[in-house]
C-alpha atoms as a PDB file:
ATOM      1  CA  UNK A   1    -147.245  -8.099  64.972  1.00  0.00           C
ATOM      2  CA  UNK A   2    -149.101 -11.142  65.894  1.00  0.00           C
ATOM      3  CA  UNK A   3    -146.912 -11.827  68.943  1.00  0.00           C
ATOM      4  CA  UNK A   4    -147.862  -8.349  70.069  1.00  0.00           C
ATOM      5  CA  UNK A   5    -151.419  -8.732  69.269  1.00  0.00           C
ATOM      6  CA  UNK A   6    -151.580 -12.142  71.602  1.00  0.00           C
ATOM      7  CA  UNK A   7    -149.688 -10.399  74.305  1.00  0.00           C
ATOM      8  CA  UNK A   8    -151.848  -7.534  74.475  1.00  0.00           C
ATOM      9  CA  UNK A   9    -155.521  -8.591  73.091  1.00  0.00           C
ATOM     10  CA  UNK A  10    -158.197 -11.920  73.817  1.00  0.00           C
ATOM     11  CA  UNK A  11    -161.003 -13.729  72.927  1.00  0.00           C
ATOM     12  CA  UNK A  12    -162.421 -12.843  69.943  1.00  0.00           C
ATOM     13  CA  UNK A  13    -160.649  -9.889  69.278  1.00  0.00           C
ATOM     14  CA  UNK A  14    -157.305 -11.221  69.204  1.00  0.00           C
ATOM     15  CA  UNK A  15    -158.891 -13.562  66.471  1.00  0.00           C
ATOM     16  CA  UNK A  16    -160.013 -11.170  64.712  1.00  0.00           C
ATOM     17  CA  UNK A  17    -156.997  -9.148  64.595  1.00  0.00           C
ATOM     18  CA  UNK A  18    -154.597 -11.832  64.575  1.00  0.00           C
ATOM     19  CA  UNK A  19    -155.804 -12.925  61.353  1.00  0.00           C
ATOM     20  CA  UNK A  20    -156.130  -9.825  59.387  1.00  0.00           C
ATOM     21  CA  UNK A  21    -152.681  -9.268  60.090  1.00  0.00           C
ATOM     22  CA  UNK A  22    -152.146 -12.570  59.023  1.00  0.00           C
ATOM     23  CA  UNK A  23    -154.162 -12.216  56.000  1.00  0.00           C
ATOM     24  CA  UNK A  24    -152.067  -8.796  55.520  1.00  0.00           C
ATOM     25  CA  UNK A  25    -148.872 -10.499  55.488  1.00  0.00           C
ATOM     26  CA  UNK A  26    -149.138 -13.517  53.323  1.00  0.00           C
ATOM     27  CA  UNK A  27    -152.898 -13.884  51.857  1.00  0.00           C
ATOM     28  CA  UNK A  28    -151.844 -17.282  50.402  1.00  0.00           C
ATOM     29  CA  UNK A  29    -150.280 -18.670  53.147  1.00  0.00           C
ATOM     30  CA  UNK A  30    -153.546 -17.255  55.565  1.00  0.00           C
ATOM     31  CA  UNK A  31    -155.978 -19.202  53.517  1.00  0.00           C
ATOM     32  CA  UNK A  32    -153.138 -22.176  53.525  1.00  0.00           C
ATOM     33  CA  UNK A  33    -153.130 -22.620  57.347  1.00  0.00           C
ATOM     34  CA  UNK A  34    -157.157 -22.288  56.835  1.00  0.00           C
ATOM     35  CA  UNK A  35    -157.261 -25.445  54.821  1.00  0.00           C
ATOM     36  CA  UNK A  36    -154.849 -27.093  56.870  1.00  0.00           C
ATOM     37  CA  UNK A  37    -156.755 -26.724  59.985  1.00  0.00           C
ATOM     38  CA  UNK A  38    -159.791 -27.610  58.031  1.00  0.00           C
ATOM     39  CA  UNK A  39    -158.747 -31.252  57.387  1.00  0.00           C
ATOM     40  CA  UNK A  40    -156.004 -31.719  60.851  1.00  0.00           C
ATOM     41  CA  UNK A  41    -157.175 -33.861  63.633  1.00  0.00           C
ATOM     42  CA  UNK A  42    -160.134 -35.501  64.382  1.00  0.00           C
ATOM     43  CA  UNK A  43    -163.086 -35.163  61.154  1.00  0.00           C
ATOM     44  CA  UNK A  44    -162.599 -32.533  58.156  1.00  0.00           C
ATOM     45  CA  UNK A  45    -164.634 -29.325  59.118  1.00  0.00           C
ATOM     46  CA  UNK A  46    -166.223 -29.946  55.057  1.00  0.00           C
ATOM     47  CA  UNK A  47    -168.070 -25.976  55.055  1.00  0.00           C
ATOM     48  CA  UNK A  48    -164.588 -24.588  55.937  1.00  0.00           C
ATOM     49  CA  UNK A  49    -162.774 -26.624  52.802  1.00  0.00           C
ATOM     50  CA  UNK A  50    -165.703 -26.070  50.412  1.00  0.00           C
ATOM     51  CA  UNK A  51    -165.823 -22.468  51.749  1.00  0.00           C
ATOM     52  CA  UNK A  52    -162.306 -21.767  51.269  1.00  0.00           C
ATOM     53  CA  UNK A  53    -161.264 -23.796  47.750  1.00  0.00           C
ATOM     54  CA  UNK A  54    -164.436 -21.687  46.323  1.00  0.00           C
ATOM     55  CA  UNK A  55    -163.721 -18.747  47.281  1.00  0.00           C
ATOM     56  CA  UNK A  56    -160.420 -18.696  45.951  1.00  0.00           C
ATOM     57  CA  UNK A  57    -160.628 -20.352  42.832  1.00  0.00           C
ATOM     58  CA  UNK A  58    -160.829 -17.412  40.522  1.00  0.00           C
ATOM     59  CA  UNK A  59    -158.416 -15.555  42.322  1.00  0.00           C
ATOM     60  CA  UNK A  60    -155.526 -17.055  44.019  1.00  0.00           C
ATOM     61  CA  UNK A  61    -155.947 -20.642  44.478  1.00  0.00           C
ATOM     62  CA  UNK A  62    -153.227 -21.911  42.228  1.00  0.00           C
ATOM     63  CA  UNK A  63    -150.696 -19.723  45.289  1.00  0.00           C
ATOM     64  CA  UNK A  64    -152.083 -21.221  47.936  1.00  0.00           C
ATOM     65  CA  UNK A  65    -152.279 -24.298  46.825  1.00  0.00           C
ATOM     66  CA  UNK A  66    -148.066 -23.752  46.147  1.00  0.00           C
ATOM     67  CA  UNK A  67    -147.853 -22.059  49.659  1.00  0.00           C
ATOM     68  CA  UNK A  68    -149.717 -25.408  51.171  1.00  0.00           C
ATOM     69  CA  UNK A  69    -147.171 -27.164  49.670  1.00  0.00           C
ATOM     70  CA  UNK A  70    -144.377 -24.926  51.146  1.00  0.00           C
ATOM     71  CA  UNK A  71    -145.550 -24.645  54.607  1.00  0.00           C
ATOM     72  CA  UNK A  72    -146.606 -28.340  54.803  1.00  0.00           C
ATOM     73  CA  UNK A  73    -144.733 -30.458  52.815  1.00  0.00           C
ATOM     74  CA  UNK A  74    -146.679 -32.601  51.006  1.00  0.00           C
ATOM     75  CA  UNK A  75    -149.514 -31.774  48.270  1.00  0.00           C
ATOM     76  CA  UNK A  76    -152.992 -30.495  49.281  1.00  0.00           C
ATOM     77  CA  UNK A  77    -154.487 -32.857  46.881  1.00  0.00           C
ATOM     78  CA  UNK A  78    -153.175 -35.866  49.439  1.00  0.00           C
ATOM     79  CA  UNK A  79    -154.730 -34.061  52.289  1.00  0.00           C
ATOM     80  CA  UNK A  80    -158.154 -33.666  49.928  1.00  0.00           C
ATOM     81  CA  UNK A  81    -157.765 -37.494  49.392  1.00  0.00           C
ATOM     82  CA  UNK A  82    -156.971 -38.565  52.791  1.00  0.00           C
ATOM     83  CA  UNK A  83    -160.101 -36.580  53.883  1.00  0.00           C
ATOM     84  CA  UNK A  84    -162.902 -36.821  51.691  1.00  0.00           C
ATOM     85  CA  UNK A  85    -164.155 -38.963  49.126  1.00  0.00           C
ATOM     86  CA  UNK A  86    -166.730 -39.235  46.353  1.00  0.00           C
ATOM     87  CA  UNK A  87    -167.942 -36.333  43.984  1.00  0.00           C
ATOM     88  CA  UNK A  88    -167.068 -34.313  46.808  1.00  0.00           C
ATOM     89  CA  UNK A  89    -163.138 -35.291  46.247  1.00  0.00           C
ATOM     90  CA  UNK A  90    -163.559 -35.172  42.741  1.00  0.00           C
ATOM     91  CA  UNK A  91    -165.041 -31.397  42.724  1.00  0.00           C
ATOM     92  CA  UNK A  92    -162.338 -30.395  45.091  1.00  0.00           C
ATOM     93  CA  UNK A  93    -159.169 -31.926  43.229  1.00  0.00           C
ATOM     94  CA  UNK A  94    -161.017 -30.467  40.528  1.00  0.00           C
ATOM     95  CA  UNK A  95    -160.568 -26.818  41.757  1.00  0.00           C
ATOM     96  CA  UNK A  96    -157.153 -27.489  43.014  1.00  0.00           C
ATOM     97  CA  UNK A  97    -155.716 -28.607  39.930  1.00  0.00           C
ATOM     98  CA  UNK A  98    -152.879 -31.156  39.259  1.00  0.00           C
ATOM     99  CA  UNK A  99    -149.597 -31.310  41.789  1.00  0.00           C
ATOM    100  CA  UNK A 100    -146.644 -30.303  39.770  1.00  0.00           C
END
């Protein structure tokens, strides 16, 4: 579906679109890729983490943090240490919970 949406749509319609059917699909793994591209490359993008983590903490966090692990291979607690630091790392690791 997405391929089909990228062939035939742009700008920010395809976005829009693209991640609906996205969210559709896998919810967990949607807000996964969000966090992932929160903290990748150069800076962490802090209002998208914050935004995300929150938002999900009463409902599905403890799947995405599982489908983070999944689709990245490695925690998203090392990620949240790698890219933050102070209370700000503590409140996050704090919403994600332990890495079993």
């Amino acid at each position: 579906m997405t391929e089909a949406l990228d062939f035939e749509m742009s700008g920010d319609i395809q976005n829009c679109l693209i991640s609906i059917a996205k969210c559709a699909v896998n919810k967990a793994a949607y807000f996964a890729e969000k966090l992932h591209e929160a903290m990748e490359g150069y800076g962490t993008r802090t209002e998208t983490l914050i935004r995300v983590l929150v938002s999900r903490s009463e409902k599905d966090l403890e799947l995405v943090v599982k489908e983070y692990k999944k689709l990245y291979e490695k925690p998203l607690q090392q990620d949240i240490l790698a890219e933050s630091g102070g209370d700000l790392e503590t409140a996050l690791l704090a919403l994600c919970g332990s890495d079993d």
